[in-house]
Protein backbone atom coordinates (compact mmCIF):
# COMPACT_ATOMS: atom_id res chain seq x y z
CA UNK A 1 -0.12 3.49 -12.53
CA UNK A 2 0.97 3.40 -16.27
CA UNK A 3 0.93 0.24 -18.63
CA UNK A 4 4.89 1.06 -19.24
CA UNK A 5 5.47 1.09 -15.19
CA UNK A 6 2.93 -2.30 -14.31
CA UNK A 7 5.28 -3.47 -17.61
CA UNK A 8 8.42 -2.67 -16.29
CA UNK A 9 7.83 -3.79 -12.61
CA UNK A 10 6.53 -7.04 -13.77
CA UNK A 11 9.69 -7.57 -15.59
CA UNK A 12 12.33 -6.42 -13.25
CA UNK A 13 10.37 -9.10 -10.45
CA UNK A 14 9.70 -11.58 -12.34
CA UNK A 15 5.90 -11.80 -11.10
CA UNK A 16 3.97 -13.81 -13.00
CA UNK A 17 0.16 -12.94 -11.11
CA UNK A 18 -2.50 -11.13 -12.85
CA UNK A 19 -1.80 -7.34 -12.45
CA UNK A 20 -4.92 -4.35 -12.49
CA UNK A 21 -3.88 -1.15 -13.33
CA UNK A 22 -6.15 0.94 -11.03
CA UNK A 23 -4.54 4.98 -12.33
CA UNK A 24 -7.54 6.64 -10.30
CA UNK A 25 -6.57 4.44 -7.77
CA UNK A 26 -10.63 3.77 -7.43
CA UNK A 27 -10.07 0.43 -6.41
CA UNK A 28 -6.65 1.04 -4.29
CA UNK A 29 -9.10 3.41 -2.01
CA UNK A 30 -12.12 0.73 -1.90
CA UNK A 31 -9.65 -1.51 0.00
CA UNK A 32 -8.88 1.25 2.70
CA UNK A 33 -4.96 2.24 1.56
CA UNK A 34 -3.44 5.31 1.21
CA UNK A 35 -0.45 7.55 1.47
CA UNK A 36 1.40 8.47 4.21
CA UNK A 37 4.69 10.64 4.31
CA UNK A 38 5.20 10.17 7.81
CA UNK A 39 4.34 6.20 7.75
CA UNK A 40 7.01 5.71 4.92
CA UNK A 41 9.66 7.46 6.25
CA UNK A 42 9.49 6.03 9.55
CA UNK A 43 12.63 5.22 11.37
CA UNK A 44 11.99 1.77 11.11
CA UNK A 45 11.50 1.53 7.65
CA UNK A 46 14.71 4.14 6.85
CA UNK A 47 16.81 1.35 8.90
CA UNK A 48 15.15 -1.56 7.31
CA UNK A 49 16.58 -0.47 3.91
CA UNK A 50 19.72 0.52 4.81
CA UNK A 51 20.24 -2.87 5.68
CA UNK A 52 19.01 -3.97 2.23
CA UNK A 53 21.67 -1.70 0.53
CA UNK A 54 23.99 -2.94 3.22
CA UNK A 55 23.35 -7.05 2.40
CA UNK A 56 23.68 -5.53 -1.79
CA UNK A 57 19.61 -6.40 -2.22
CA UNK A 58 18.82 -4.98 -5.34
CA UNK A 59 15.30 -2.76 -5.53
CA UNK A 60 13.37 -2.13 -8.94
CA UNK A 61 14.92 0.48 -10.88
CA UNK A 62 12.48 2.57 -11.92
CA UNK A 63 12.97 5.81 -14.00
CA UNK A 64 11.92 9.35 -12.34
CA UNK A 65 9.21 9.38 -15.12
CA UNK A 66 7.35 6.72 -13.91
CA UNK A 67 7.22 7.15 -10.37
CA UNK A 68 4.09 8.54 -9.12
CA UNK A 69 3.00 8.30 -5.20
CA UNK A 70 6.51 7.16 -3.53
CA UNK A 71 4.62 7.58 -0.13
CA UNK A 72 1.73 5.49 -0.73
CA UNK A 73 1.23 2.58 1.05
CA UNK A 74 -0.10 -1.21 0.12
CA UNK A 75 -1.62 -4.33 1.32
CA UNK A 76 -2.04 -7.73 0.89
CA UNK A 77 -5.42 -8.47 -0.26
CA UNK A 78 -6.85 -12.56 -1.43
CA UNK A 79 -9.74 -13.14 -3.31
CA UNK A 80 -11.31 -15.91 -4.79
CA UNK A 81 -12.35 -17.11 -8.20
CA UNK A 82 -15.56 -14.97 -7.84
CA UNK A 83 -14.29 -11.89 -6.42
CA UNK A 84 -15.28 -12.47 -2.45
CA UNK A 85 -12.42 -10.82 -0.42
CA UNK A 86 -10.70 -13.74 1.64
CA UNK A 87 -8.39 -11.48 3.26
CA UNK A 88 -7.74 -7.99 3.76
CA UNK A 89 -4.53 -6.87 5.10
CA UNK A 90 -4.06 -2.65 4.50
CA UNK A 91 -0.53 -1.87 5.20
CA UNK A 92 -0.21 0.25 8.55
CA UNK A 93 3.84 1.23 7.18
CA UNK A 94 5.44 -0.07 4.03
CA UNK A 95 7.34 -3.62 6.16
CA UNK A 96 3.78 -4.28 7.56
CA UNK A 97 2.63 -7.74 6.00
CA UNK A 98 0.55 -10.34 7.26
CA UNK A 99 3.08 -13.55 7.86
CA UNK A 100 2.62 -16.58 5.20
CA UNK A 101 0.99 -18.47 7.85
CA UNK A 102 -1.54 -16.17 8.18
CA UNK A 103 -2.12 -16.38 4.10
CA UNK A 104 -2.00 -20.25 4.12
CA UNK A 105 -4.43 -20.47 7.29
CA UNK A 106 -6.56 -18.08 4.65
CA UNK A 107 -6.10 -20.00 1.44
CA UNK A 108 -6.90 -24.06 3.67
CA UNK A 109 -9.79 -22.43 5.17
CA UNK A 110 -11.23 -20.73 2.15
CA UNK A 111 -10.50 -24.65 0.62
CA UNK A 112 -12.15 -26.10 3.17
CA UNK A 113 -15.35 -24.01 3.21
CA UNK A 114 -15.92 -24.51 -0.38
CA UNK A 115 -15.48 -28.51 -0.03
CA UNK A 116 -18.09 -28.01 2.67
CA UNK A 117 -20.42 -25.99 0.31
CA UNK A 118 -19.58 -28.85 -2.16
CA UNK A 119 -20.39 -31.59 -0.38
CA UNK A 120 -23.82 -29.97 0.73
CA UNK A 121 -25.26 -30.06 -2.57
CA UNK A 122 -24.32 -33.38 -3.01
């Protein structure tokens, strides 16, 4: 996307991680995501925020200008300090995420593999 939207979604959340603006989406394809009308505007998902409007969850505001792909779809991706993919979740529908567990188990064993390379050398 733009450097006005990656500005204005990083305010309106409050996310304070590193952010890559990928507009040829070169890198969004290398990790295997896309865009799917059909996957977006699944039944599922259509409930899912109803119930956010319902429960007064606010989403991003984001002007017309600014939106670009409404249908495309993300992931969670973790990589380490040199780049090596740790782990590579591509969204199968916009509520599919891996569970924090599953990111923690990631992160300790990622931790625990580099104390291992550490202590090697040693």
């Amino acid at each position: 996307g733009s450097v006005e939207g990656a500005q204005l979604w990083l305010e309106q959340t409050g996310c304070t991680f590193d952010i890559l603006l990928d507009p040829q989406r070169k890198v969004y394809r290398s990790f295997g995501l896309g865009s799917s009308y059909a996957k977006v505007m699944k039944f599922g998902c259509l409930l899912q925020y109803s119930e956010y409007v319902v429960a007064n969850i606010d989403f991003p505001d984001f002007p017309h200008r600014l939106l670009e792909d409404i249908y495309q779809l993300g992931g969670d991706f973790l990589l380490d300090s040199a780049g090596k993919v740790l782990l590579s979740h591509p969204s199968k529908n916009p509520l599919d995420r891996p569970t924090v567990e599953d990111v923690l188990q990631t992160v300790d064993s990622a931790g625990q593999s580099t104390n291992s390379a550490h202590k090697q050398k040693l």
